[in-house]
PDB file of N, CA and C in Angstrom:
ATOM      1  N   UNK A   1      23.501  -6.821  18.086  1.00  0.00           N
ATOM      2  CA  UNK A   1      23.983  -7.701  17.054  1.00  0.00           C
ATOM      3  C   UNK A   1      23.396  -7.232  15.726  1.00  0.00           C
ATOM      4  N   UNK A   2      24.213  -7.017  14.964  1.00  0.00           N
ATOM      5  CA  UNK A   2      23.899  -6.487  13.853  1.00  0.00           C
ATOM      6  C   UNK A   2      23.061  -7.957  12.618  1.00  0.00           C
ATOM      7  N   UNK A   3      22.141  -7.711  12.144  1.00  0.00           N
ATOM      8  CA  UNK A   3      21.447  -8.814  11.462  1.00  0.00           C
ATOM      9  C   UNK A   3      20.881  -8.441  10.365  1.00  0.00           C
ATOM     10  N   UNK A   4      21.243  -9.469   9.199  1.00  0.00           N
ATOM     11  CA  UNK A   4      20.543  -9.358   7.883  1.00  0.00           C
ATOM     12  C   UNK A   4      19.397 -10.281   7.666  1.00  0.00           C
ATOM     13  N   UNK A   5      18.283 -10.140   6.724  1.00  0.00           N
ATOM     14  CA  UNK A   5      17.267 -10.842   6.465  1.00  0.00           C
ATOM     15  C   UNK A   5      17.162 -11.435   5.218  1.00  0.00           C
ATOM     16  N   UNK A   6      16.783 -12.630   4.675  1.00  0.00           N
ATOM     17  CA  UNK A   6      16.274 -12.890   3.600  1.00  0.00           C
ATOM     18  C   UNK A   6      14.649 -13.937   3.982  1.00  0.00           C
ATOM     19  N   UNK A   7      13.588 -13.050   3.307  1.00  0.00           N
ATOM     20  CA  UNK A   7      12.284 -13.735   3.698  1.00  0.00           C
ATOM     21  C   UNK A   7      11.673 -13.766   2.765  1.00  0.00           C
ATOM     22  N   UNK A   8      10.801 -15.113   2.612  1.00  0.00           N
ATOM     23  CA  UNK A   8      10.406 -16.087   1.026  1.00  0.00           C
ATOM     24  C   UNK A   8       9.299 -16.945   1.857  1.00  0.00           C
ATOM     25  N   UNK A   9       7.852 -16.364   1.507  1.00  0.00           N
ATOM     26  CA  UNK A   9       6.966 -16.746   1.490  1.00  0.00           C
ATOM     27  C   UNK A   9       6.379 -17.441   0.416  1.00  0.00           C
ATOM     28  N   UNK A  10       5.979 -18.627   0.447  1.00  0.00           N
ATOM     29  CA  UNK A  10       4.680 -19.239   0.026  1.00  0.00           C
ATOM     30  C   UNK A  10       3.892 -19.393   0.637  1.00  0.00           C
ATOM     31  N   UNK A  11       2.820 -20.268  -0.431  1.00  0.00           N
ATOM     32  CA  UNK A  11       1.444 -20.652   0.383  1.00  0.00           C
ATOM     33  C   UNK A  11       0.761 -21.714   1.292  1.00  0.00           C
ATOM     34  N   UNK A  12       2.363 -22.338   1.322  1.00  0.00           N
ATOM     35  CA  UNK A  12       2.571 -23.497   2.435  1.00  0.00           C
ATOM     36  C   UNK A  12       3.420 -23.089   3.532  1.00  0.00           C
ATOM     37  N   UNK A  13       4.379 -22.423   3.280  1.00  0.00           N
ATOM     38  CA  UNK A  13       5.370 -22.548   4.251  1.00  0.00           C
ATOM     39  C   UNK A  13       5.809 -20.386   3.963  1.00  0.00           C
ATOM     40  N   UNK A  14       7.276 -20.722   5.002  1.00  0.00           N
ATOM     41  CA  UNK A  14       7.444 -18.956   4.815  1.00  0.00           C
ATOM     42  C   UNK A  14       9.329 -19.657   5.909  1.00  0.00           C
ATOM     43  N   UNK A  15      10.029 -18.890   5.047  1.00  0.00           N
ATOM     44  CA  UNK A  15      11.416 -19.295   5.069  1.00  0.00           C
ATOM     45  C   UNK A  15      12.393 -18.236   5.339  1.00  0.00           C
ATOM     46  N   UNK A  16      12.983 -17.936   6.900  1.00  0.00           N
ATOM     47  CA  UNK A  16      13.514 -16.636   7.156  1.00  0.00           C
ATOM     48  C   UNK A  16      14.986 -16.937   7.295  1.00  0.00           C
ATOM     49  N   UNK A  17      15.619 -16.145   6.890  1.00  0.00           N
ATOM     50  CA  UNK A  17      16.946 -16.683   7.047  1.00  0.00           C
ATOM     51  C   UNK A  17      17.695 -15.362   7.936  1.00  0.00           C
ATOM     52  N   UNK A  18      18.308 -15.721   8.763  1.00  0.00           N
ATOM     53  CA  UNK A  18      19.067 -14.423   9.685  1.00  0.00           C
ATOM     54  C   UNK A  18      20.426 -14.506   9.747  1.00  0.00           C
ATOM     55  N   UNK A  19      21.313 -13.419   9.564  1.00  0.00           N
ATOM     56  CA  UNK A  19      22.893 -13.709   9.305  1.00  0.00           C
ATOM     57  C   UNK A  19      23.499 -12.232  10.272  1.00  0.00           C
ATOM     58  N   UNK A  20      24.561 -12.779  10.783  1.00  0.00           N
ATOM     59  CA  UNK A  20      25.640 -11.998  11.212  1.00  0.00           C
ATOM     60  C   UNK A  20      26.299 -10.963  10.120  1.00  0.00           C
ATOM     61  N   UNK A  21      26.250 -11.329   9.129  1.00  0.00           N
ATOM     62  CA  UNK A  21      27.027 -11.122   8.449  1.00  0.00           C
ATOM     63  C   UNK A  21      26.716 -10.606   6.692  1.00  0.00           C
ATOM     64  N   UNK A  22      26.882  -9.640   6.221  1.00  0.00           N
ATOM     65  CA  UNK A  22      26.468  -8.915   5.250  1.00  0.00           C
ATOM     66  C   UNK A  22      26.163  -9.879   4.146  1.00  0.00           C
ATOM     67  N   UNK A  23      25.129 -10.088   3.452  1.00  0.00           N
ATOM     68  CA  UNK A  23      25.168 -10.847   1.952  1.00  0.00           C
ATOM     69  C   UNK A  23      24.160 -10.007   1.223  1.00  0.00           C
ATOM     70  N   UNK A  24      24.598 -10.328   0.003  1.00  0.00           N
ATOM     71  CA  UNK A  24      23.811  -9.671  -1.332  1.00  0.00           C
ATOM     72  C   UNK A  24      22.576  -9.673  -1.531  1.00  0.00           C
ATOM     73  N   UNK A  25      22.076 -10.627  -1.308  1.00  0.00           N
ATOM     74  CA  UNK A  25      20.469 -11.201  -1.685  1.00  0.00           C
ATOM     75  C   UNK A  25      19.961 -10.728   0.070  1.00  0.00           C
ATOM     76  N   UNK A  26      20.401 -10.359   1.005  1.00  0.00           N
ATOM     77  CA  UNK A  26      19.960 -10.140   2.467  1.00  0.00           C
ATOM     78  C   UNK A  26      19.705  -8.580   2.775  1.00  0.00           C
ATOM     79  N   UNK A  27      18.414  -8.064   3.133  1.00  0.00           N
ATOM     80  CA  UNK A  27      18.650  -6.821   3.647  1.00  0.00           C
ATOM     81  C   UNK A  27      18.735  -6.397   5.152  1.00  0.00           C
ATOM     82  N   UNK A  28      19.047  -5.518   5.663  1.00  0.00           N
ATOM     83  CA  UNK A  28      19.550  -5.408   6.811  1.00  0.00           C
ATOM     84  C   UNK A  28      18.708  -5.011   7.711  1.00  0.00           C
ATOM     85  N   UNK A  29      18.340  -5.872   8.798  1.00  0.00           N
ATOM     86  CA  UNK A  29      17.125  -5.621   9.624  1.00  0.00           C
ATOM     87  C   UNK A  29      17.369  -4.661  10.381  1.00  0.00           C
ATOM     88  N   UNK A  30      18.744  -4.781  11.109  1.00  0.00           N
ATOM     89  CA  UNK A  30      19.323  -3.812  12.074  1.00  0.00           C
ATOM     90  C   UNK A  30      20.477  -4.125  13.038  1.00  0.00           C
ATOM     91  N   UNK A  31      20.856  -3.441  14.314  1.00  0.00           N
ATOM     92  CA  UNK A  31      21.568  -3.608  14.849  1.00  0.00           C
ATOM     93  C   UNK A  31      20.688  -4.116  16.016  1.00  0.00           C
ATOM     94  N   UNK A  32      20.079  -5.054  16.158  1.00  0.00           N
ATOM     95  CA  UNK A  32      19.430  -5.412  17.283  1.00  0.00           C
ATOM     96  C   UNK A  32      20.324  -6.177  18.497  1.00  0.00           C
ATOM     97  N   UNK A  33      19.524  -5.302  19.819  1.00  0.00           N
ATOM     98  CA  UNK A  33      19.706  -6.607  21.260  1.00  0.00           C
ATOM     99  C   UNK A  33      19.069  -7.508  21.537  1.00  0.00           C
ATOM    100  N   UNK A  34      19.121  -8.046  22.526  1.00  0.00           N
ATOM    101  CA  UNK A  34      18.674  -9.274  22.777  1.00  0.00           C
ATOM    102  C   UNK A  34      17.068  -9.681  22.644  1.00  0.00           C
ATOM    103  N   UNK A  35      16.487  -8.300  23.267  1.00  0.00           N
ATOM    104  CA  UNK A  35      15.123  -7.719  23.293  1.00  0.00           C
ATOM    105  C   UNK A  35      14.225  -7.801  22.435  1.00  0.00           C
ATOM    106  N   UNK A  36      14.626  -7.130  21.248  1.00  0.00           N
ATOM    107  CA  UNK A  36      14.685  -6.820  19.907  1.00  0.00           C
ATOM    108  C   UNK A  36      14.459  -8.001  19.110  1.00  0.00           C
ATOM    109  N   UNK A  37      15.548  -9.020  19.701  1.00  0.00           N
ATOM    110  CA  UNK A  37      15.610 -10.006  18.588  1.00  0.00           C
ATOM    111  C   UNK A  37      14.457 -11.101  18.730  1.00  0.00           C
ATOM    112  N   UNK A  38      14.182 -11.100  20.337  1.00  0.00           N
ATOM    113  CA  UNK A  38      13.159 -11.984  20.542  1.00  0.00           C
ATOM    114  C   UNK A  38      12.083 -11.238  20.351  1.00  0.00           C
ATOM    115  N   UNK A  39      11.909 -10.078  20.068  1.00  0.00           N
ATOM    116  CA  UNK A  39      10.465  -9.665  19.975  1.00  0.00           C
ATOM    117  C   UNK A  39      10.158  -9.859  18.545  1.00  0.00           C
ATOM    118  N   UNK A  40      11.645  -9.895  17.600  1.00  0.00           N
ATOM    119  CA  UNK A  40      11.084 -10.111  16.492  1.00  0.00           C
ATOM    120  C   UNK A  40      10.922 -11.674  16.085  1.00  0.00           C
ATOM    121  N   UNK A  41      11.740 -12.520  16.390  1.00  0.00           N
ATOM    122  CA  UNK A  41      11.544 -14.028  16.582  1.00  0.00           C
ATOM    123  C   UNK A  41       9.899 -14.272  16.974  1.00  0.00           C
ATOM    124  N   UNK A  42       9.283 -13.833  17.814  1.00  0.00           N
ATOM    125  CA  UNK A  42       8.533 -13.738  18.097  1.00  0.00           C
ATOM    126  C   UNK A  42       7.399 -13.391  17.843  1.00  0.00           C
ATOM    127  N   UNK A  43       7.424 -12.841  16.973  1.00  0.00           N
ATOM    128  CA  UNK A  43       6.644 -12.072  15.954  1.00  0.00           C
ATOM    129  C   UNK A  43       6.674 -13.342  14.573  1.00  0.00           C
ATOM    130  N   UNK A  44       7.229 -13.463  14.200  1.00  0.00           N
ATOM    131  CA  UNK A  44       7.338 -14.927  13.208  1.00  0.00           C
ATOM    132  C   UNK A  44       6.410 -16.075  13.619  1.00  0.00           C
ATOM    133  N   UNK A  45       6.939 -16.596  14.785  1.00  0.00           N
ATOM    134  CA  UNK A  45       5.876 -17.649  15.254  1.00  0.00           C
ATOM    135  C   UNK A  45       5.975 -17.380  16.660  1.00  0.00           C
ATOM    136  N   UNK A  46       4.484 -17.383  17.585  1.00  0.00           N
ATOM    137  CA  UNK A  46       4.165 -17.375  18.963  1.00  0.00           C
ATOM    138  C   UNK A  46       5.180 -18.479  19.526  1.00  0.00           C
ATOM    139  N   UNK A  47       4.995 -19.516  18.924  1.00  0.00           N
ATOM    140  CA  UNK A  47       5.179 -20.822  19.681  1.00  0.00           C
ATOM    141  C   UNK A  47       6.769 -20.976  19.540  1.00  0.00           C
ATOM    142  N   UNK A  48       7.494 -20.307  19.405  1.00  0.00           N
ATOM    143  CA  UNK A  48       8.871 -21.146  19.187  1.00  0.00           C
ATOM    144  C   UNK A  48       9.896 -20.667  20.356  1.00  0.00           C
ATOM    145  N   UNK A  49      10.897 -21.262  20.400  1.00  0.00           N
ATOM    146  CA  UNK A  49      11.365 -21.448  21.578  1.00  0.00           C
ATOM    147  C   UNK A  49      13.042 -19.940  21.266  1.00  0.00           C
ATOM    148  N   UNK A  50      12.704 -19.285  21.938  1.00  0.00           N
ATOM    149  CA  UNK A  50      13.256 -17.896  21.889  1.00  0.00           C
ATOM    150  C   UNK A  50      14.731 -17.814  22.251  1.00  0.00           C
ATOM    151  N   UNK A  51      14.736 -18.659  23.412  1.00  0.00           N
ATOM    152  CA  UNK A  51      16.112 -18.370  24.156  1.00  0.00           C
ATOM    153  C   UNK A  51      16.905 -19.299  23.281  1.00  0.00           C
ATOM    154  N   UNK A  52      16.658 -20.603  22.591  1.00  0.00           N
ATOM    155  CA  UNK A  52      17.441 -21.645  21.802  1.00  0.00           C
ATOM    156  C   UNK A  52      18.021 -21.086  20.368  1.00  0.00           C
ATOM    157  N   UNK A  53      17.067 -20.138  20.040  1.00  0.00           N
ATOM    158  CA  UNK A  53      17.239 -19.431  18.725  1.00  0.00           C
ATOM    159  C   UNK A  53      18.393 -18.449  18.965  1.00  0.00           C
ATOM    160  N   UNK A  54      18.165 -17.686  20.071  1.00  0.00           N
ATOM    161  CA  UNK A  54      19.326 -16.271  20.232  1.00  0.00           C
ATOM    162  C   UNK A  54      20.457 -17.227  20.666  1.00  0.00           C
ATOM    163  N   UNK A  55      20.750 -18.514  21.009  1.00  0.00           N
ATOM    164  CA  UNK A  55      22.102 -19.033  21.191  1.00  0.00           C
ATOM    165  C   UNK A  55      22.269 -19.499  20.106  1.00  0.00           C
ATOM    166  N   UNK A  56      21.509 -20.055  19.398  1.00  0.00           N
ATOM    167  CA  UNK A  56      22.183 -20.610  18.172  1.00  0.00           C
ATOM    168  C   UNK A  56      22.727 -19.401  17.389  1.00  0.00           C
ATOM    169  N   UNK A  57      22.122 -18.581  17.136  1.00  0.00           N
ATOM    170  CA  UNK A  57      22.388 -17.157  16.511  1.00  0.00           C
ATOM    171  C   UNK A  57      23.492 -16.901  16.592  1.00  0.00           C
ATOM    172  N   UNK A  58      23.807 -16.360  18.130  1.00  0.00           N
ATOM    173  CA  UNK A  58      25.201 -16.160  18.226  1.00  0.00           C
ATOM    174  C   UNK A  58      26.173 -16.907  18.462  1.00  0.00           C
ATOM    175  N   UNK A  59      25.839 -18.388  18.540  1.00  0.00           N
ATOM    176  CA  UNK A  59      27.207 -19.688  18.010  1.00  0.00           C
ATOM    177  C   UNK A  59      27.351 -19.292  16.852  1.00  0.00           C
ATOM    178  N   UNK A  60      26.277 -19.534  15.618  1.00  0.00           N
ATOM    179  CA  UNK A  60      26.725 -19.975  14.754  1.00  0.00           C
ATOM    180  C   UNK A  60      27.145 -18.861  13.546  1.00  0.00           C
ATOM    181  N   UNK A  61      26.292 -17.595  13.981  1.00  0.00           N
ATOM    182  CA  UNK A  61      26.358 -16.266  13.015  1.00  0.00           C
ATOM    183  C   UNK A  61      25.171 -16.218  12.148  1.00  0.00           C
ATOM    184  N   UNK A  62      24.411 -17.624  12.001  1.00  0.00           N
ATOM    185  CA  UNK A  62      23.232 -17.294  11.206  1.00  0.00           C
ATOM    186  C   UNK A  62      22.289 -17.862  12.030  1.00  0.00           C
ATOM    187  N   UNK A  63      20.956 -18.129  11.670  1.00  0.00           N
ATOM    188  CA  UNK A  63      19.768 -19.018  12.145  1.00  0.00           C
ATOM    189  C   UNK A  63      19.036 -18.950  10.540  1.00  0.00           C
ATOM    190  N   UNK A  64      18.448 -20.245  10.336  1.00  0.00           N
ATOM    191  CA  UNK A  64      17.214 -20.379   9.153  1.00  0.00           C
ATOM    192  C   UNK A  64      16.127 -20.988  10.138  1.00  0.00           C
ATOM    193  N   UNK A  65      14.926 -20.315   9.711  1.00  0.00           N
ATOM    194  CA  UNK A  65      13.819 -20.964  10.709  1.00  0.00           C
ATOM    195  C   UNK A  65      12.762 -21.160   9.117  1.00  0.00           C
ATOM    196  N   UNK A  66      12.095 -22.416   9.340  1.00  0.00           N
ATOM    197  CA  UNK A  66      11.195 -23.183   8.398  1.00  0.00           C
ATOM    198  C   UNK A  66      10.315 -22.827   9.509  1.00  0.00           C
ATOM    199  N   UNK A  67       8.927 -22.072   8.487  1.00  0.00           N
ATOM    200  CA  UNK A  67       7.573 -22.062   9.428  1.00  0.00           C
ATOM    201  C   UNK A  67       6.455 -22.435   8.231  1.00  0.00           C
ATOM    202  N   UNK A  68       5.558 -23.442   8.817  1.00  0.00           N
ATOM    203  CA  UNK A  68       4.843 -24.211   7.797  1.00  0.00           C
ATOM    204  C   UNK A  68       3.139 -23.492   8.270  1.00  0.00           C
ATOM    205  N   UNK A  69       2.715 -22.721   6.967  1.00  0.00           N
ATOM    206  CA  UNK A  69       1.523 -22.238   7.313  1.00  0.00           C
ATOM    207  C   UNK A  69       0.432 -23.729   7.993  1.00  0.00           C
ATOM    208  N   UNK A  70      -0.431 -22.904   8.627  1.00  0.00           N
ATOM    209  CA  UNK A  70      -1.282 -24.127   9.171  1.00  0.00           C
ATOM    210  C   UNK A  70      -2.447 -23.708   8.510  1.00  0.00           C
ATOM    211  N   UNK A  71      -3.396 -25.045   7.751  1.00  0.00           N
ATOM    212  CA  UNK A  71      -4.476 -24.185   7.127  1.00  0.00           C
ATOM    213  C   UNK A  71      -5.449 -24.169   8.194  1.00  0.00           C
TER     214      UNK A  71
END
């Protein structure tokens, strides 16, 4: 699945946005599989739930994941 990125860190939070689909402000992570995608999901936050993310992904064409630094 081919996937673009847009990622916006602060010092509270950190805001990833993932798309099917080409946009301007997005650069292109890659053509990733399934593998891939959870290793990089995964890499974002330990704790989040992997398999719910790669279906929403490919329902919907995008995913936004909100991750709130912990101090």
């Amino acid at each position: 699945m081919k996937i673009w990125i847009s990622d916006t860190q602060t010092a509270t939070h950190r805001l990833v946005r993932l798309n099917c689909e080409e946009h301007s402000d997005y650069k292109y992570l890659g053509d990733l599989n399934n593998n891939e995608l959870s290793d990089f999901i995964l890499s974002l936050k330990d704790d989040i739930d992997i398999e719910k993310n790669i279906k929403l992904i490919k329902y919907y064409g995008y995913l936004h994941l909100f991750i709130i630094h912990k101090n």
